[in-house]
N, C-alpha and C. Protein backbone atom coordinates (compact mmCIF):
# COMPACT_ATOMS: atom_id res chain seq x y z
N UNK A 1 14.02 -22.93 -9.07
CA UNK A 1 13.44 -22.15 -7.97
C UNK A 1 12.88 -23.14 -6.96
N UNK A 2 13.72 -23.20 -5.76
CA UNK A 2 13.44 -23.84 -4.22
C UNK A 2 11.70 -23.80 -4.12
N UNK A 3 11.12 -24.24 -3.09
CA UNK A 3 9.89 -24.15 -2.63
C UNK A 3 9.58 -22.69 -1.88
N UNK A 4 11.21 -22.37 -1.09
CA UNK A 4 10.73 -21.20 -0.40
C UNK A 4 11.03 -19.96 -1.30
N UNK A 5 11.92 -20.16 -2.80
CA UNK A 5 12.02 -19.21 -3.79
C UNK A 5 10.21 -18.89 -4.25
N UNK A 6 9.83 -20.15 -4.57
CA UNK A 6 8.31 -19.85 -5.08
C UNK A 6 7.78 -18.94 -3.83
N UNK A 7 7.63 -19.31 -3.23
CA UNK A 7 6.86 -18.90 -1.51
C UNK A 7 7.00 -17.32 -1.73
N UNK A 8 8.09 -17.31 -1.70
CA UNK A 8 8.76 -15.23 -1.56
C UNK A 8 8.19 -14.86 -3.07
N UNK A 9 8.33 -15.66 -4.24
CA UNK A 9 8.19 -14.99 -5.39
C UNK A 9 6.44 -14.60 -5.80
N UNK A 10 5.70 -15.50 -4.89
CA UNK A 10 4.14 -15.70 -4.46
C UNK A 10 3.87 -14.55 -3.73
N UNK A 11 4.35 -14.20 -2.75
CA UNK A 11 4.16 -13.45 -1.78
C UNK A 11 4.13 -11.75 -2.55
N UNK A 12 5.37 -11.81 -3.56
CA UNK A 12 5.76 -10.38 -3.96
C UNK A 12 4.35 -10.11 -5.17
N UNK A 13 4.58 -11.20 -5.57
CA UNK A 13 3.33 -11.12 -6.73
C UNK A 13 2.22 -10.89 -6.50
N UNK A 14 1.46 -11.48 -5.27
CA UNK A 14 0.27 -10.85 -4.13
C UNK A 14 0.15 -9.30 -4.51
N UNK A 15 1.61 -9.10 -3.82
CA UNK A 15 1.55 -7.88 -3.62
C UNK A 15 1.50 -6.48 -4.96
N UNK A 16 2.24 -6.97 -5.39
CA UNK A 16 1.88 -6.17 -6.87
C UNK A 16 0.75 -6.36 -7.31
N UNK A 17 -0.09 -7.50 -7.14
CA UNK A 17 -1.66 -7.75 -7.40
C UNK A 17 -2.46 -6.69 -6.61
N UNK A 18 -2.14 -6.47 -5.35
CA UNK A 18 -3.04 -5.44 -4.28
C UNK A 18 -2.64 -3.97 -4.77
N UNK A 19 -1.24 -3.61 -5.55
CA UNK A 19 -1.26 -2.36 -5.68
C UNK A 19 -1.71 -2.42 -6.88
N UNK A 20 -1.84 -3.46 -8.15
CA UNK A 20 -2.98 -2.89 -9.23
C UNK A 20 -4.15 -2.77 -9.05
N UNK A 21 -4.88 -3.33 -8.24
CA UNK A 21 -6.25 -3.25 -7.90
C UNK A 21 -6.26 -2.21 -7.16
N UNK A 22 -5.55 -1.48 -6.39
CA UNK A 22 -6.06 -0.32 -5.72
C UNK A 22 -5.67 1.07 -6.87
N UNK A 23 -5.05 0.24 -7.91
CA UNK A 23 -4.56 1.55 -8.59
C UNK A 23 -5.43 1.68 -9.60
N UNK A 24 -6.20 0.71 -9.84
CA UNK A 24 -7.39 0.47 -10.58
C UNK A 24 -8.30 1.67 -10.79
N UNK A 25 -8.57 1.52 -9.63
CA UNK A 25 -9.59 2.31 -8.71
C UNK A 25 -9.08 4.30 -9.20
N UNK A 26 -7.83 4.32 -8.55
CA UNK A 26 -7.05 5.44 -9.24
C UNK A 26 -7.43 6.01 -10.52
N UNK A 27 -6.70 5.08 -11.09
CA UNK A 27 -6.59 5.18 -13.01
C UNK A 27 -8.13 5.50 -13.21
N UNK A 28 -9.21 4.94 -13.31
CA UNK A 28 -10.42 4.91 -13.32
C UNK A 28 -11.10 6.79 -13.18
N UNK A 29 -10.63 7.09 -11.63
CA UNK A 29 -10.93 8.39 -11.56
C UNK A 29 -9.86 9.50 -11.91
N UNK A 30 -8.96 9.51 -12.44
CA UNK A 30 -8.04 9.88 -13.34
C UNK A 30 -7.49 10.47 -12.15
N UNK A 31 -6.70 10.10 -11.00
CA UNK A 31 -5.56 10.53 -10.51
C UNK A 31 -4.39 10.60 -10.78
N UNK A 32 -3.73 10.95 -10.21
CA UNK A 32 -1.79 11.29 -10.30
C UNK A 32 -1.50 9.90 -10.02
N UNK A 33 -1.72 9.02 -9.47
CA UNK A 33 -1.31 7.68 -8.95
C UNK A 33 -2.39 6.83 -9.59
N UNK A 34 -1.78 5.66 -10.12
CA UNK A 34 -1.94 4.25 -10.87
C UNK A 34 -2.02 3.39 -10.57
N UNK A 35 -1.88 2.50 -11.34
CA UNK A 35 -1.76 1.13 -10.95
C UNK A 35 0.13 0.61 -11.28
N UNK A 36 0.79 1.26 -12.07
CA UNK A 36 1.95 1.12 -11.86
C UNK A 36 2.88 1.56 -10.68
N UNK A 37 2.66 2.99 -10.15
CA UNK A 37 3.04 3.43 -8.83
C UNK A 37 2.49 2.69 -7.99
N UNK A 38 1.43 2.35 -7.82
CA UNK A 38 1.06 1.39 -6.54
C UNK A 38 1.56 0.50 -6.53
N UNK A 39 1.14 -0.32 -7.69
CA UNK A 39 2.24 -1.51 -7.48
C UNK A 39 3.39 -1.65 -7.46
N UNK A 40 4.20 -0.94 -7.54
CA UNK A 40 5.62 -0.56 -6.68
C UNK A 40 5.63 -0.70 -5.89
N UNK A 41 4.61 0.60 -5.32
CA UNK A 41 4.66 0.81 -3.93
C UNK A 41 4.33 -0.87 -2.87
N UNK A 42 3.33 -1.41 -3.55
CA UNK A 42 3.51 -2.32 -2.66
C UNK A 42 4.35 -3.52 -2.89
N UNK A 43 5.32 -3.62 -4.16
CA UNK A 43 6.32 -4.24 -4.28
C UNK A 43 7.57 -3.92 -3.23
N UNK A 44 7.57 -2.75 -2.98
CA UNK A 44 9.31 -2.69 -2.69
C UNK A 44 8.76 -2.47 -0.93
N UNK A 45 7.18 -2.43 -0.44
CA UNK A 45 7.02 -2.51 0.80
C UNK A 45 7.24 -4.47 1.45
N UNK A 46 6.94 -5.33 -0.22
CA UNK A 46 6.42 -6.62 0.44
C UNK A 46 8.26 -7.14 0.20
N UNK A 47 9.01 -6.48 -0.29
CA UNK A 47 10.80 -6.72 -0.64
C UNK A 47 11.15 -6.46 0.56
N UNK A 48 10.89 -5.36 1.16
CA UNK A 48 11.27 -4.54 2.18
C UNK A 48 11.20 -5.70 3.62
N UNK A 49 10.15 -5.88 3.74
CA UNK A 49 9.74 -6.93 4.92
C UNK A 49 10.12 -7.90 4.63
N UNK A 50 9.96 -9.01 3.55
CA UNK A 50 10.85 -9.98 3.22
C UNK A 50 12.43 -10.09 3.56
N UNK A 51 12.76 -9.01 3.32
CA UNK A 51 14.51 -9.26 3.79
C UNK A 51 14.98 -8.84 5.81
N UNK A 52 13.56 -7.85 5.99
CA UNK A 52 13.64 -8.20 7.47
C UNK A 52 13.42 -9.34 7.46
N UNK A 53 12.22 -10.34 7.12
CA UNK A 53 11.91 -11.41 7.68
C UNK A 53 13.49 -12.59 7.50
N UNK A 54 14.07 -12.36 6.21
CA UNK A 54 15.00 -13.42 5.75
C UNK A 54 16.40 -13.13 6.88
N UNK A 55 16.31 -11.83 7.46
CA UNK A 55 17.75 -11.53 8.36
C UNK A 55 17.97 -12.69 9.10
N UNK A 56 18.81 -13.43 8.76
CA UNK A 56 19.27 -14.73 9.26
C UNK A 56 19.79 -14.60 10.80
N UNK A 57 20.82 -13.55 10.55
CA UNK A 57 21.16 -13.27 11.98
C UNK A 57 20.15 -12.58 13.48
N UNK A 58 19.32 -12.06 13.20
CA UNK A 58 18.28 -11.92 14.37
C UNK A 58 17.12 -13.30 13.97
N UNK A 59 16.82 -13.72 13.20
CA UNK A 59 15.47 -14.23 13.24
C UNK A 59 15.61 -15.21 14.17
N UNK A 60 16.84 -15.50 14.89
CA UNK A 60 16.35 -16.58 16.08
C UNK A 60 15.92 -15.88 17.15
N UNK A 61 16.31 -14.38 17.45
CA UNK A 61 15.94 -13.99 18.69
C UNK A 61 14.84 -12.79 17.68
N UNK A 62 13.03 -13.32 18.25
CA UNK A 62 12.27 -12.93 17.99
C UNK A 62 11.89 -11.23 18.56
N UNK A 63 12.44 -10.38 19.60
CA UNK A 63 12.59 -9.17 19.87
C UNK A 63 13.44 -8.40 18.65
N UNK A 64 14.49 -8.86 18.69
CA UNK A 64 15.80 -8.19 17.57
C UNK A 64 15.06 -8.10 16.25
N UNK A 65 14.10 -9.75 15.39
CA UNK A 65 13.34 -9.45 13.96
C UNK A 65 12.32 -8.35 14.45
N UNK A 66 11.50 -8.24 15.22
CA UNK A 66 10.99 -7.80 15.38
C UNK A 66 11.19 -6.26 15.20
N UNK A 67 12.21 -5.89 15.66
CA UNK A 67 12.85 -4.51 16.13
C UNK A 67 13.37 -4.15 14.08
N UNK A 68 13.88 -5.52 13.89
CA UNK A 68 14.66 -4.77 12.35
C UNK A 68 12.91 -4.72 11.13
N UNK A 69 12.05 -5.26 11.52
CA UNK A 69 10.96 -5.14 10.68
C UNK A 69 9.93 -3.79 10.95
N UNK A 70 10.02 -3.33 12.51
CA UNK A 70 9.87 -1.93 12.60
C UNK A 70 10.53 -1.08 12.08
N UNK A 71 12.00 -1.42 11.60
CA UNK A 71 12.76 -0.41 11.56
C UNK A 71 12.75 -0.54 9.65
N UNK A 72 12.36 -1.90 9.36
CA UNK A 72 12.28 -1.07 7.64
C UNK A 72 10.77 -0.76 7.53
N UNK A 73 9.90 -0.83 8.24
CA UNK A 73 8.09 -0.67 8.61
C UNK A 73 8.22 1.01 8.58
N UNK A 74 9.32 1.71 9.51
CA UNK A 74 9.23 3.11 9.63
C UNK A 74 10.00 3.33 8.17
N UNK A 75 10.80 2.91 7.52
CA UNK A 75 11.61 3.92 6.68
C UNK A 75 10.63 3.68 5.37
N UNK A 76 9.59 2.59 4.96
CA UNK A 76 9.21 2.45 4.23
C UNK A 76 7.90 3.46 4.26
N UNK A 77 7.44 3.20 5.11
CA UNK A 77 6.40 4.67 5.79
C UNK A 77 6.86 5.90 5.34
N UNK A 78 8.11 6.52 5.76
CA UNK A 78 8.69 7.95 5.31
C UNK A 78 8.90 7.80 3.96
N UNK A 79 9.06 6.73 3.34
CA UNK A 79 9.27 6.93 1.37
C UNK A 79 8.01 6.75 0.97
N UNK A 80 7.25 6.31 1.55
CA UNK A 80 5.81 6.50 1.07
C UNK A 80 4.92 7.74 1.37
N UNK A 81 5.38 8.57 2.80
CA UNK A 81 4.83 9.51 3.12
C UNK A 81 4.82 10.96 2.28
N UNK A 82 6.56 10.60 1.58
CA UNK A 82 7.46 11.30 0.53
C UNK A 82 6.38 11.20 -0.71
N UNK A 83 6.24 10.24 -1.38
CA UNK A 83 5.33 10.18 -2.05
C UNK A 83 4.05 10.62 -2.19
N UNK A 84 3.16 10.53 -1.16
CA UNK A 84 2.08 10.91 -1.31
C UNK A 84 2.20 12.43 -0.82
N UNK A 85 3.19 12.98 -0.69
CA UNK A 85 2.85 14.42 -0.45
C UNK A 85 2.78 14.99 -1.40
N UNK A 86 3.68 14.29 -2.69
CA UNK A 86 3.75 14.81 -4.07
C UNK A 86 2.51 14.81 -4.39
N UNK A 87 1.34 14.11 -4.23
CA UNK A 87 0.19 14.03 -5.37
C UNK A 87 -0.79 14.70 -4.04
N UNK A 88 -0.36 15.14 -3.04
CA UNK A 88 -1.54 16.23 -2.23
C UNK A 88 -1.19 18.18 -2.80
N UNK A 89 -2.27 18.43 -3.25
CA UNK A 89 -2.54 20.15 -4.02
C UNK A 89 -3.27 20.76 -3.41
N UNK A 90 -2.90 22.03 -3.21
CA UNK A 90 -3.38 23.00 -1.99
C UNK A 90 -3.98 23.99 -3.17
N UNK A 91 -5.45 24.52 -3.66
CA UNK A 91 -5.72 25.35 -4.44
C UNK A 91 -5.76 26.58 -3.75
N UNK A 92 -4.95 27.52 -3.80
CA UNK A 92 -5.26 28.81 -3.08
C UNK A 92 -6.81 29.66 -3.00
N UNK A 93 -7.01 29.73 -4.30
CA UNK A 93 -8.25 30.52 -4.96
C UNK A 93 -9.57 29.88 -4.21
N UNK A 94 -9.61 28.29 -4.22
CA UNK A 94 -10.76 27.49 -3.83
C UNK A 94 -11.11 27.30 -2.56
N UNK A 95 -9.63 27.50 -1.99
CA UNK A 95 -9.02 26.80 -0.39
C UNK A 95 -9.70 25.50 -0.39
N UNK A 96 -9.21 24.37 -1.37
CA UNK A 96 -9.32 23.08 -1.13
C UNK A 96 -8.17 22.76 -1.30
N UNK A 97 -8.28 21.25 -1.05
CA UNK A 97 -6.92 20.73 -0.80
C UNK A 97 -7.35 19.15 -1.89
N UNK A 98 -6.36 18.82 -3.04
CA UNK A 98 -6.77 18.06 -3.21
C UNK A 98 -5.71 16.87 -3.24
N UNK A 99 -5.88 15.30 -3.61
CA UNK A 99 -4.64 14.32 -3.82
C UNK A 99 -5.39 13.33 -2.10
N UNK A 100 -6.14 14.21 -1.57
CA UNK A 100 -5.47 13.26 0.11
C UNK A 100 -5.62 12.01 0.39
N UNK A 101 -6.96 11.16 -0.67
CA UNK A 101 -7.41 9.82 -1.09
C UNK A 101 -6.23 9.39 -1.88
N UNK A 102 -5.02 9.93 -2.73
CA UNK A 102 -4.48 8.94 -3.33
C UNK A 102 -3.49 8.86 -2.23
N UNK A 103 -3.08 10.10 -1.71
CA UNK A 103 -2.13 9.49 -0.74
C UNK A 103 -2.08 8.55 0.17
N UNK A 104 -3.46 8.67 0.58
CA UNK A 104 -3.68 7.57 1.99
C UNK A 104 -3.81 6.25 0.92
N UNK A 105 -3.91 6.15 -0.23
CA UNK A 105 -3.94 4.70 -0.94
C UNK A 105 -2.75 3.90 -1.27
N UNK A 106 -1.67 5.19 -0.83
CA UNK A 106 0.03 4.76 -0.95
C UNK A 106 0.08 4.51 -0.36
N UNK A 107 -0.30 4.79 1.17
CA UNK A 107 0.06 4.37 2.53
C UNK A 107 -0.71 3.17 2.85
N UNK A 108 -2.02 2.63 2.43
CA UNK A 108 -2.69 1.60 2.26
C UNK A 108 -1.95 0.55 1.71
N UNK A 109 -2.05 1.05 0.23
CA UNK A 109 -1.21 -0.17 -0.74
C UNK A 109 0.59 -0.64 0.26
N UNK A 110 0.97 0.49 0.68
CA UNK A 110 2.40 -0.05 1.14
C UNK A 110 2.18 -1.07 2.36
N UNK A 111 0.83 -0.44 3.36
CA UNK A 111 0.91 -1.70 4.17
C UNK A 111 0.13 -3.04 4.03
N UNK A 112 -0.89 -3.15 2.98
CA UNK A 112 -0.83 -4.30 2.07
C UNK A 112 0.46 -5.20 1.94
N UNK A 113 1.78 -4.25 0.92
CA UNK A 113 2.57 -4.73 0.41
C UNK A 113 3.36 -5.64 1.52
N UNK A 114 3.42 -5.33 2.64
CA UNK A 114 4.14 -5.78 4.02
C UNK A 114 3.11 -6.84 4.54
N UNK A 115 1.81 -6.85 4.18
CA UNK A 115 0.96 -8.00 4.99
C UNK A 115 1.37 -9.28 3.71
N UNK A 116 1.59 -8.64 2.56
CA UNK A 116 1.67 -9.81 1.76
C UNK A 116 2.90 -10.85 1.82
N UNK A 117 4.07 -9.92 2.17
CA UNK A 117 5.46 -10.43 2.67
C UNK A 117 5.12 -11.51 4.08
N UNK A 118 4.20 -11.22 4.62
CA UNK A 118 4.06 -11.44 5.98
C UNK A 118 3.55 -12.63 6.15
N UNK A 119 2.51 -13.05 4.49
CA UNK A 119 1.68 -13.91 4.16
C UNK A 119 0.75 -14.26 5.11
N UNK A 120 0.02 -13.08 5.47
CA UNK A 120 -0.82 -13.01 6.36
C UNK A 120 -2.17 -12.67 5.02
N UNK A 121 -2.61 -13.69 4.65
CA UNK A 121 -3.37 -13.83 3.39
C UNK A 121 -4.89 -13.04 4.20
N UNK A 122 -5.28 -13.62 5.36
CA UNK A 122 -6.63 -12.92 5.61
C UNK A 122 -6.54 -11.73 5.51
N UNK A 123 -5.89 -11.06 6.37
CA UNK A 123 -5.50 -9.97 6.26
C UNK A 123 -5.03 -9.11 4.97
N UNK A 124 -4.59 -9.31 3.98
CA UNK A 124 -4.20 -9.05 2.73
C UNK A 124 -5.86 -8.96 2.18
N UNK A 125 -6.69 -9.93 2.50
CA UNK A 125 -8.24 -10.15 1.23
C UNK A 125 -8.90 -9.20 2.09
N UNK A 126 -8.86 -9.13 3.31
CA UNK A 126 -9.67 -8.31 4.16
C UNK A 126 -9.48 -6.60 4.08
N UNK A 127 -7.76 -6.33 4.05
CA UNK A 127 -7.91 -5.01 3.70
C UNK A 127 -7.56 -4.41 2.32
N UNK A 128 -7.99 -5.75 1.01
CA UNK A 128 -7.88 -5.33 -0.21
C UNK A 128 -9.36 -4.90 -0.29
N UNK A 129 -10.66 -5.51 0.28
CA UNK A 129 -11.60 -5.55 -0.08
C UNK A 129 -12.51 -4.28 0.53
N UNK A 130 -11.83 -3.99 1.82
CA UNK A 130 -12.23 -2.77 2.53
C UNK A 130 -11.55 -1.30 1.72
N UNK A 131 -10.47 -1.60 1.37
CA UNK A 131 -9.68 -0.67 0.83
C UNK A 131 -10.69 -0.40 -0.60
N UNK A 132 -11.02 -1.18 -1.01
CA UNK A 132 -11.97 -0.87 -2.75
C UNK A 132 -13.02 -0.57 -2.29
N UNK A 133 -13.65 -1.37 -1.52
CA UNK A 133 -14.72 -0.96 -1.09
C UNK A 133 -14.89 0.77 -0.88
N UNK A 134 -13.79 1.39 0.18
CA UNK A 134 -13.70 2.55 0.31
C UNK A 134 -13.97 3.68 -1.14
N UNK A 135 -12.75 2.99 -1.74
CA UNK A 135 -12.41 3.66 -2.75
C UNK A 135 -13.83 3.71 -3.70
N UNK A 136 -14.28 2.84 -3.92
CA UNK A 136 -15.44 2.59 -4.91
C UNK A 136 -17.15 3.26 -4.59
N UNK A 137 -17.27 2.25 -3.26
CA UNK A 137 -18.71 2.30 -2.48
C UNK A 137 -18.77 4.06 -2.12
N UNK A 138 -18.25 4.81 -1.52
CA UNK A 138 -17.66 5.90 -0.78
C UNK A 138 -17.74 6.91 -1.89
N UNK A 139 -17.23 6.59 -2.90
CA UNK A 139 -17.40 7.85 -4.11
C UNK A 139 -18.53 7.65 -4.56
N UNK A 140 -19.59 6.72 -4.55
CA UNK A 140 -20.44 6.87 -5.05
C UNK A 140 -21.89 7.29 -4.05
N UNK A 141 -21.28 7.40 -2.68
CA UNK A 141 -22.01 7.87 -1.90
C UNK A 141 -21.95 9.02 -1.91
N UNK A 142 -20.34 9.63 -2.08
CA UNK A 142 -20.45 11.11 -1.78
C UNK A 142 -20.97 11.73 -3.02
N UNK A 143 -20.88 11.15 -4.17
CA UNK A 143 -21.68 11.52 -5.41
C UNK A 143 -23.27 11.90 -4.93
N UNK A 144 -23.37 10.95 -4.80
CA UNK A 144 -25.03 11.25 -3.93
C UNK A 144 -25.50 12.09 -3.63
N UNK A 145 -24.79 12.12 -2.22
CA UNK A 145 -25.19 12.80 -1.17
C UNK A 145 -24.58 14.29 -1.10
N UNK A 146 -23.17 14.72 -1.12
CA UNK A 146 -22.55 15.88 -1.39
C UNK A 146 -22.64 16.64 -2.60
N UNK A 147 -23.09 16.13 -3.74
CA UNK A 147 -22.54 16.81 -4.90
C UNK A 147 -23.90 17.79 -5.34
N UNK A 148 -24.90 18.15 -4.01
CA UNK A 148 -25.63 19.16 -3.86
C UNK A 148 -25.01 20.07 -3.42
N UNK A 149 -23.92 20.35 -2.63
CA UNK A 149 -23.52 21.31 -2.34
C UNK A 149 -23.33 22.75 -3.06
């Protein structure tokens, strides 16, 4: 394995690192979504951008990568959007709606998975840490504060 084999194989592994830790968080409060689905999810988002980034044939003209990394940025978005609709539940009887935190954590973890391809490392620690933070700090506020209702 080349230097830039390690590099990509670093990068993907990041990324499966950011979707267990957010799935952590999941598993913990016993959702439909894990730490194995996430980390998919942000595996096949940080694969996804990697092979835009590797397109040999545009990456000299920086408009064209650009254009093919939006264009797997949107389709990876709609298979993730696919996903998290599965784990959003509409209770008739209650009229609540529940799932909408794991979904937005698919859509989190996937664009993780693309900052990690991107090896845009600040960015990766910055919105792993905001992202738990959310997940963690946030439930224990609304514990608090809401669960007078």
């Amino acid at each position: 394995m080349g230097g830039a084999d390690l590099d990509q194989f670093l990068r993907l592994l990041a990324a499966v690192a950011v979707g267990i830790a957010i799935g952590f968080n999941r598993e913990l409060r016993d959702k439909p979504l894990g730490m194995r689905t996430l980390a998919l999810v942000a595996l096949g988002s940080a694969v996804a951008a990697l092979a835009a980034i590797n397109f040999r044939d545009v990456a000299s003209t920086p408009n064209s990568l650009a254009r093919v990394i939006q264009g797997v940025v949107e389709g990876v978005l709609a298979g993730i959007g696919f996903i998290g609709a599965g784990v959003v539940l509409h209770h008739a009887r209650s009229e609540t709606v529940y799932g909408l935190t794991t979904a937005a954590t698919v859509w989190v973890t996937a664009a993780l998975g693309i900052a990690c391809a991107l090896a845009a490392w600040t960015l990766v620690v910055s919105g792993l840490v905001l992202a738990l933070a959310i997940l963690f700090g946030l439930n224990w506020v609304e514990q608090r504060v809401f669960s007078k209702r």
